[in-house]
PDB file of N, CA and C in Angstrom:
ATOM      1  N   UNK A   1      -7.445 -15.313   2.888  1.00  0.00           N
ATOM      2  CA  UNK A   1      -6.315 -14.489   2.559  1.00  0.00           C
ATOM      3  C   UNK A   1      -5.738 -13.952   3.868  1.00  0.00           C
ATOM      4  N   UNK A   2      -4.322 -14.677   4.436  1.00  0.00           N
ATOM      5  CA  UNK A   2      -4.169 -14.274   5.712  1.00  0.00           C
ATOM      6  C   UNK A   2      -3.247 -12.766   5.565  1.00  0.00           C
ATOM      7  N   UNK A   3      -3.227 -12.093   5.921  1.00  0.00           N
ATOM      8  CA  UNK A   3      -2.523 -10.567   6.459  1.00  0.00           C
ATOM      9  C   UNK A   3      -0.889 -10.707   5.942  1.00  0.00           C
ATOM     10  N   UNK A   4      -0.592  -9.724   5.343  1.00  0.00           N
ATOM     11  CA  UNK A   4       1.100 -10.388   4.479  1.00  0.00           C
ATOM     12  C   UNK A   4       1.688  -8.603   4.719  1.00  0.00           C
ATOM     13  N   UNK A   5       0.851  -7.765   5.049  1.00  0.00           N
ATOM     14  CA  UNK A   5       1.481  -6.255   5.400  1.00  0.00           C
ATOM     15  C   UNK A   5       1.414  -5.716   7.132  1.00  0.00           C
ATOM     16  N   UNK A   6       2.409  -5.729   7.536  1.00  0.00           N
ATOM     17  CA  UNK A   6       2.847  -4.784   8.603  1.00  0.00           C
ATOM     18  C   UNK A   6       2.123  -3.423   8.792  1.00  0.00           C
ATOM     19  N   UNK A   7       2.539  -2.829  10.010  1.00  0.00           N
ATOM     20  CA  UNK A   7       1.760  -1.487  10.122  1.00  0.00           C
ATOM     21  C   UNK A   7       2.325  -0.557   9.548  1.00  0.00           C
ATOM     22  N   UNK A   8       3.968  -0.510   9.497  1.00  0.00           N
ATOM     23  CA  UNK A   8       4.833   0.753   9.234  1.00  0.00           C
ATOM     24  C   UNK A   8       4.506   0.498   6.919  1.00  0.00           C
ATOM     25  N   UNK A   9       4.404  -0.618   6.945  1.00  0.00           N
ATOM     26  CA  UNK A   9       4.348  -0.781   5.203  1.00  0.00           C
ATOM     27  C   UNK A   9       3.037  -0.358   5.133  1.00  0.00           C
ATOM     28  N   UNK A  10       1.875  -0.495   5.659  1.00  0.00           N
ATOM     29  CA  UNK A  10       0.660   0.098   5.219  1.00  0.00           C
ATOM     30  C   UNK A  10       0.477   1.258   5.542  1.00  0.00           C
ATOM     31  N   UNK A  11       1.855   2.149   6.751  1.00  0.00           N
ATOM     32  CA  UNK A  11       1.420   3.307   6.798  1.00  0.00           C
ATOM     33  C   UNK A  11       1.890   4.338   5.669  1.00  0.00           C
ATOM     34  N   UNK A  12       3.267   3.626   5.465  1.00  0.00           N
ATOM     35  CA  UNK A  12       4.151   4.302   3.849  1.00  0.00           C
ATOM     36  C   UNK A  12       3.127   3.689   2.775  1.00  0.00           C
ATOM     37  N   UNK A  13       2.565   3.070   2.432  1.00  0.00           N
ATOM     38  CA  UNK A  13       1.871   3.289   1.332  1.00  0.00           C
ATOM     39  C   UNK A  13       0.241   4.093   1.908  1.00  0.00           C
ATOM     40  N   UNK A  14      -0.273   4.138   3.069  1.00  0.00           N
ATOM     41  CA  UNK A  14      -1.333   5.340   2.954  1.00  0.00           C
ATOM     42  C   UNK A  14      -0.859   6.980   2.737  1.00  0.00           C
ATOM     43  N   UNK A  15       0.387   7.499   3.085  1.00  0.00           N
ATOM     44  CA  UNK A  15       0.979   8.354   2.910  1.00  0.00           C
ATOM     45  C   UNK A  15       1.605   8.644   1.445  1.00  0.00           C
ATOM     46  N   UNK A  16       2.355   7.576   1.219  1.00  0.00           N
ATOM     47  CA  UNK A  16       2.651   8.073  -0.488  1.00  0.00           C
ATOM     48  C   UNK A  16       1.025   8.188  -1.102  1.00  0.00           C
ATOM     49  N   UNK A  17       0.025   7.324  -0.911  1.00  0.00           N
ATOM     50  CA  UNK A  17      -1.361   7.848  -1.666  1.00  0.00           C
ATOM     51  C   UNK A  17      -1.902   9.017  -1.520  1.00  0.00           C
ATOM     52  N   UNK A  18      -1.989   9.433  -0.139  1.00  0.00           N
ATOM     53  CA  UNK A  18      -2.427  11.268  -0.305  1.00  0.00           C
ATOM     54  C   UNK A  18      -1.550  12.017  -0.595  1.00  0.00           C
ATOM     55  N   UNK A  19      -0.089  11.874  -0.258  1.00  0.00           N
ATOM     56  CA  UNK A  19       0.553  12.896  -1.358  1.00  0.00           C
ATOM     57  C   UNK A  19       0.264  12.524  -2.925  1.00  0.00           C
ATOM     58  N   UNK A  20       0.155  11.970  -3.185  1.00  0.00           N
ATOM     59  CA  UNK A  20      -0.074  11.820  -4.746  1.00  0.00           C
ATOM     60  C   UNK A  20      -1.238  12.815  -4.932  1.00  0.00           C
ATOM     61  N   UNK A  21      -2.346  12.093  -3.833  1.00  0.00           N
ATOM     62  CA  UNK A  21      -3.338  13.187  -4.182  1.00  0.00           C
ATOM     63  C   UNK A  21      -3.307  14.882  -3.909  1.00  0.00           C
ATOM     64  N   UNK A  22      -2.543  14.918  -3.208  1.00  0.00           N
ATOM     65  CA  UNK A  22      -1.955  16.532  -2.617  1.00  0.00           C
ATOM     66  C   UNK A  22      -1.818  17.357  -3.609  1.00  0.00           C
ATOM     67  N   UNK A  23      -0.511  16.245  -4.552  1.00  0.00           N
ATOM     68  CA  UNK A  23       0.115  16.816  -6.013  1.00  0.00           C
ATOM     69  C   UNK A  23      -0.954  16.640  -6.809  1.00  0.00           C
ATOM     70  N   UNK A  24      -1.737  16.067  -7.216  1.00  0.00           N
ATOM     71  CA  UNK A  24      -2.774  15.903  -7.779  1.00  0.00           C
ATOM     72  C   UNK A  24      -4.060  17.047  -8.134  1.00  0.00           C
ATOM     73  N   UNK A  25      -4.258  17.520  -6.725  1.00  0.00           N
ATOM     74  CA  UNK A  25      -5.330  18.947  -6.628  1.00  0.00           C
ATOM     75  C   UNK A  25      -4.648  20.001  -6.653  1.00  0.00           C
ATOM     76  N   UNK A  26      -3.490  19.880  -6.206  1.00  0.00           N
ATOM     77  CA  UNK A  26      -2.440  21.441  -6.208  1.00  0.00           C
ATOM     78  C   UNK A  26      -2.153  21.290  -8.115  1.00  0.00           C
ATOM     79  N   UNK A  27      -2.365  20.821  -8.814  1.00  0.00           N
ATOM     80  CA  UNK A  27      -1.538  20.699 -10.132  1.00  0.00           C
ATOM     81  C   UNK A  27      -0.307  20.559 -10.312  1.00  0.00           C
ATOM     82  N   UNK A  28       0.315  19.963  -9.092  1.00  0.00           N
ATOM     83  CA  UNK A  28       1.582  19.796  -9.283  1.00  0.00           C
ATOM     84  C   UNK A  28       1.908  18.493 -10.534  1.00  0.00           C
ATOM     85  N   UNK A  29       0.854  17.905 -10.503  1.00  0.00           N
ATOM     86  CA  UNK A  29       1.187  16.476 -11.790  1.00  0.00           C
ATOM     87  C   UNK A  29       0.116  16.822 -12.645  1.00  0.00           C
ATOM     88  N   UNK A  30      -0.025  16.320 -13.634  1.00  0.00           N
ATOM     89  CA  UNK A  30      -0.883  16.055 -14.637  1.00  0.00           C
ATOM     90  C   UNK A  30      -0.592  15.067 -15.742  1.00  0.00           C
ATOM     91  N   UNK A  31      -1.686  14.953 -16.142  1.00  0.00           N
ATOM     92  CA  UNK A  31      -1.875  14.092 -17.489  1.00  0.00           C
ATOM     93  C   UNK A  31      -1.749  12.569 -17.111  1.00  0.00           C
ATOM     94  N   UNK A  32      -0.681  12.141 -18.363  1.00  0.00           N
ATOM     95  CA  UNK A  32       0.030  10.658 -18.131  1.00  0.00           C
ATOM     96  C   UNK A  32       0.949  10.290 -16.427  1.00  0.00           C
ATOM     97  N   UNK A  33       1.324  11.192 -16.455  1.00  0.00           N
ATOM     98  CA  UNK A  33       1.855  11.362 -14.667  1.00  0.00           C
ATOM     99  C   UNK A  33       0.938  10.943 -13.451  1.00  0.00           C
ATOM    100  N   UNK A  34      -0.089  11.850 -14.101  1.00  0.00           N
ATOM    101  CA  UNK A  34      -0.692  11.973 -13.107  1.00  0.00           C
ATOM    102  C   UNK A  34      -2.109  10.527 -12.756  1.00  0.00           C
ATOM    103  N   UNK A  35      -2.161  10.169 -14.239  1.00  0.00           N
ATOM    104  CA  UNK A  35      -3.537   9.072 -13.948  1.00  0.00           C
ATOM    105  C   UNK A  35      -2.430   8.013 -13.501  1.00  0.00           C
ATOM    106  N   UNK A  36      -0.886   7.741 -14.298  1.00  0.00           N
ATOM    107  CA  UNK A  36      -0.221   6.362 -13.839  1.00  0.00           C
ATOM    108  C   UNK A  36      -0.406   6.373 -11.899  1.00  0.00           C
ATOM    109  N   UNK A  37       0.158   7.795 -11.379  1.00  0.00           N
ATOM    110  CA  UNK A  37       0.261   7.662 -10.193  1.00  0.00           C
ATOM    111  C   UNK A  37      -0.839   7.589  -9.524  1.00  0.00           C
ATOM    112  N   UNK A  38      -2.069   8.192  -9.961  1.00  0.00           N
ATOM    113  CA  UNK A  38      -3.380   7.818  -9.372  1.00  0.00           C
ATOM    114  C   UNK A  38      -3.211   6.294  -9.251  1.00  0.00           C
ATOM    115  N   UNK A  39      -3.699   5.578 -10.434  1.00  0.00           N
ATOM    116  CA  UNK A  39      -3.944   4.309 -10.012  1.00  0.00           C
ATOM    117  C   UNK A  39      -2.494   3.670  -8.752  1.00  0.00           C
ATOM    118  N   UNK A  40      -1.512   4.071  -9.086  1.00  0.00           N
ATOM    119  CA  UNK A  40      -1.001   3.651  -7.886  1.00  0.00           C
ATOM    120  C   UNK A  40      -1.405   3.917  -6.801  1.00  0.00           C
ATOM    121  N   UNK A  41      -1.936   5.190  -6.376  1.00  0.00           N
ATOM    122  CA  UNK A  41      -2.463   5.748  -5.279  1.00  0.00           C
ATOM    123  C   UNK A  41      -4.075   4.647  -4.634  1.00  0.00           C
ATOM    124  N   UNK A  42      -4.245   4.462  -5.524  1.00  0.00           N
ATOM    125  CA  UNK A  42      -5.899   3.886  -5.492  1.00  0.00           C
ATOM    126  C   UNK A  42      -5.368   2.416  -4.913  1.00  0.00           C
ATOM    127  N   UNK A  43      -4.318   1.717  -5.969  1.00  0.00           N
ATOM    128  CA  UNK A  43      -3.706   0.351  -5.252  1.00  0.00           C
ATOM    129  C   UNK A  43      -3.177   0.505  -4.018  1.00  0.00           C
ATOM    130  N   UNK A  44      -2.390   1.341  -3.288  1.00  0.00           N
ATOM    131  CA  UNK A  44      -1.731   1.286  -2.641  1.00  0.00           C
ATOM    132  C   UNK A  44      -2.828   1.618  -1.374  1.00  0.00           C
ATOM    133  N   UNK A  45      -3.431   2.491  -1.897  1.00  0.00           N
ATOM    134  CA  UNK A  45      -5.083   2.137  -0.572  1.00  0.00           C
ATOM    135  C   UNK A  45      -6.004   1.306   0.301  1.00  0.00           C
ATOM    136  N   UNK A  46      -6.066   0.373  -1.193  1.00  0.00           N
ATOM    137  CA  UNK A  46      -6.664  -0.737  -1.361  1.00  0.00           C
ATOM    138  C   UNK A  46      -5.958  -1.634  -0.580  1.00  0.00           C
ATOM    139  N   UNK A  47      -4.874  -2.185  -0.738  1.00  0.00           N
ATOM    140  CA  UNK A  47      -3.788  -2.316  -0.007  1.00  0.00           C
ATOM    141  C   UNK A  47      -4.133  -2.362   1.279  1.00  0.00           C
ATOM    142  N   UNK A  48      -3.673  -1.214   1.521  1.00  0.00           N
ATOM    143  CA  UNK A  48      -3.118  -0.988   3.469  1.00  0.00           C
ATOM    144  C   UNK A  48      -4.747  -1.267   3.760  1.00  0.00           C
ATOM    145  N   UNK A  49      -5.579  -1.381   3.609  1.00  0.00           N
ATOM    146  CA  UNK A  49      -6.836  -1.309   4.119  1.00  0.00           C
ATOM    147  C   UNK A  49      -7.061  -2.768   4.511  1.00  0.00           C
ATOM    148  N   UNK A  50      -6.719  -3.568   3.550  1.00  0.00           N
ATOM    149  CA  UNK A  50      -7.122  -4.891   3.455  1.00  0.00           C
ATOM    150  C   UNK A  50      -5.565  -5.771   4.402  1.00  0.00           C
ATOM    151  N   UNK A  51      -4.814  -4.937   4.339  1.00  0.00           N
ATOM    152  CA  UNK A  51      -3.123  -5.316   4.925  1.00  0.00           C
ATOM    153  C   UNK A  51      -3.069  -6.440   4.260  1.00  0.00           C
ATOM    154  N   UNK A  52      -3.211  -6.583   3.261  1.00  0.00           N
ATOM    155  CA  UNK A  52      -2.663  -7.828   1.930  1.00  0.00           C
ATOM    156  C   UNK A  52      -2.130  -7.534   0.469  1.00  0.00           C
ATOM    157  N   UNK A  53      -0.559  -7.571   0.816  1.00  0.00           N
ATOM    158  CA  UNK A  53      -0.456  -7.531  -0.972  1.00  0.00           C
ATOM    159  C   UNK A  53      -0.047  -8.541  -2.140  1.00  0.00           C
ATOM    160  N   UNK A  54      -0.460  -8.084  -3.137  1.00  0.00           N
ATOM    161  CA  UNK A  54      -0.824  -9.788  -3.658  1.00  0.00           C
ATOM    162  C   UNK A  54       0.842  -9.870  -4.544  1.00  0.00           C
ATOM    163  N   UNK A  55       1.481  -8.865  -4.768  1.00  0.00           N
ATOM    164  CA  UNK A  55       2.853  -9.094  -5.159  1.00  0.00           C
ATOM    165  C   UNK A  55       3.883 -10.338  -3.886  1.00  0.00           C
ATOM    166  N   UNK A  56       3.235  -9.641  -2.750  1.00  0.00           N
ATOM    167  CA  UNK A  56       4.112 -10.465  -1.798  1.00  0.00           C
ATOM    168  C   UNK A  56       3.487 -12.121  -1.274  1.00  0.00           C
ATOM    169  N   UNK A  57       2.335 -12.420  -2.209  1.00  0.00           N
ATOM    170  CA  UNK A  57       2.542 -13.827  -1.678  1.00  0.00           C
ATOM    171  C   UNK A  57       3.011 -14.740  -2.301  1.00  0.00           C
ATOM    172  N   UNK A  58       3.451 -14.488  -3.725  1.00  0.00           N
ATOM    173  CA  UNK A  58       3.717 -15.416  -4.886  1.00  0.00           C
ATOM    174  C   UNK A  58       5.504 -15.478  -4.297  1.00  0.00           C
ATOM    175  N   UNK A  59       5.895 -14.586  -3.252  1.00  0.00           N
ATOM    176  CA  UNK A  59       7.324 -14.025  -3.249  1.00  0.00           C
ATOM    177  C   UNK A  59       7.514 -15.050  -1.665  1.00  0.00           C
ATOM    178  N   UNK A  60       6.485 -15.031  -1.088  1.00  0.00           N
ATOM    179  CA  UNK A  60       6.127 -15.483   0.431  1.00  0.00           C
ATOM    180  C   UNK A  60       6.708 -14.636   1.414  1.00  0.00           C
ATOM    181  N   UNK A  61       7.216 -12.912   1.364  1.00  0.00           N
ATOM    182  CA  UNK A  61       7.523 -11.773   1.332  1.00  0.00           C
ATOM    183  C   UNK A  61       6.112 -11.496   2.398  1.00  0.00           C
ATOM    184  N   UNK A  62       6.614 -10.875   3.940  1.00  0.00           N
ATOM    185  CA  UNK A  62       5.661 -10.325   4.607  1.00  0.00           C
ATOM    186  C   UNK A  62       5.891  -9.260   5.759  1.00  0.00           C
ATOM    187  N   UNK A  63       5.676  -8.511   5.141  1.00  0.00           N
ATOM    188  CA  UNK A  63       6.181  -7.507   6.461  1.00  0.00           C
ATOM    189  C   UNK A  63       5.342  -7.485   8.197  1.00  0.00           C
ATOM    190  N   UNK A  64       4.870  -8.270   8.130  1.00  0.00           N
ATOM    191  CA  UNK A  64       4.169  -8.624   9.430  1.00  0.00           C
ATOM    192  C   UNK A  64       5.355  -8.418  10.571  1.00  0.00           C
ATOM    193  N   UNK A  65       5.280  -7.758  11.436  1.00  0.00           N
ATOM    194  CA  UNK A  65       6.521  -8.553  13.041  1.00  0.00           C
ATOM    195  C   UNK A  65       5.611  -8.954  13.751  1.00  0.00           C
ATOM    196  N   UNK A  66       6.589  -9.648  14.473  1.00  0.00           N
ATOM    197  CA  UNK A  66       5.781 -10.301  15.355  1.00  0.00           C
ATOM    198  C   UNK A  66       4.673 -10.057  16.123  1.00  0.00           C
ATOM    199  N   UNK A  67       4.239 -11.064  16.264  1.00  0.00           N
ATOM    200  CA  UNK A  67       2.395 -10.927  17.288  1.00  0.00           C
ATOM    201  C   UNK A  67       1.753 -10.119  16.590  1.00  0.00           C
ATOM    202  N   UNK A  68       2.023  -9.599  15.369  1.00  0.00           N
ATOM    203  CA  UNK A  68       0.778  -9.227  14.416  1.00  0.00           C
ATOM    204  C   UNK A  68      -0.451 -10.076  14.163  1.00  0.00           C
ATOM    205  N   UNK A  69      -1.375  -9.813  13.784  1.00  0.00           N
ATOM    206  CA  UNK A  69      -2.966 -10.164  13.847  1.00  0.00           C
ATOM    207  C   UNK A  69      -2.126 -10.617  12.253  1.00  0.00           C
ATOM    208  N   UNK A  70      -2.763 -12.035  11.778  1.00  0.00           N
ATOM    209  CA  UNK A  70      -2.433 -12.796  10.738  1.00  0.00           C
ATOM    210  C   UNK A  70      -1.220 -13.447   9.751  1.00  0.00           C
ATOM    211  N   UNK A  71      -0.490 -13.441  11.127  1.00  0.00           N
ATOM    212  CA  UNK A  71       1.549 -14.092  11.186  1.00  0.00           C
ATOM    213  C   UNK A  71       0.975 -14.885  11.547  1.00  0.00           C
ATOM    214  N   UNK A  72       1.329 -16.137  10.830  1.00  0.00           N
ATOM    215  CA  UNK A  72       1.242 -17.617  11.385  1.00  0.00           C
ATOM    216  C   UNK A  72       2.058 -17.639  12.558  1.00  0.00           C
ATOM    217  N   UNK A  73       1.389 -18.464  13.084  1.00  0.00           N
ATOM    218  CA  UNK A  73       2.096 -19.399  15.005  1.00  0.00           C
ATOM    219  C   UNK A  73       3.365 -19.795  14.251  1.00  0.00           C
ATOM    220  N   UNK A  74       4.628 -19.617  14.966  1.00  0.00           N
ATOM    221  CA  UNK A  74       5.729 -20.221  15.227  1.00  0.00           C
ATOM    222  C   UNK A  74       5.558 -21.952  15.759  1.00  0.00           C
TER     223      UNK A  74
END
């Protein structure tokens, strides 16, 4: 599974995940709100960690720039 996320896309999705969790312990969300956006939070983790998302390979969609660690050779 070669690398299909950039640094600035894995850093906006580690950031939208702890605010979720921010809103999350403050009670700013709850309930149905709050578990949908968890699991987003949890994907979007999962995610930047691994810098692979699986929406973007069926799309061939990669935010890699250049001389990133797992951009195919030109």
């Amino acid at each position: 599974m070669k690398k299909n996320m950039g640094v600035a896309d894995r850093a906006i999705r580690t950031v939208l995940a702890i605010l979720v969790g921010v809103l999350y312990f403050t009670h700013v969300i709850s309930g149905t709100l709050a578990l949908i956006l968890g699991i987003f939070a949890v994907i979007f983790l999962l995610t930047s960690m691994v810098s692979y998302c699986p929406a973007y390979g069926p799309l061939g969609f990669s935010t890699c720039g250049r001389g990133e660690p797992g951009e195919p050779k030109a």
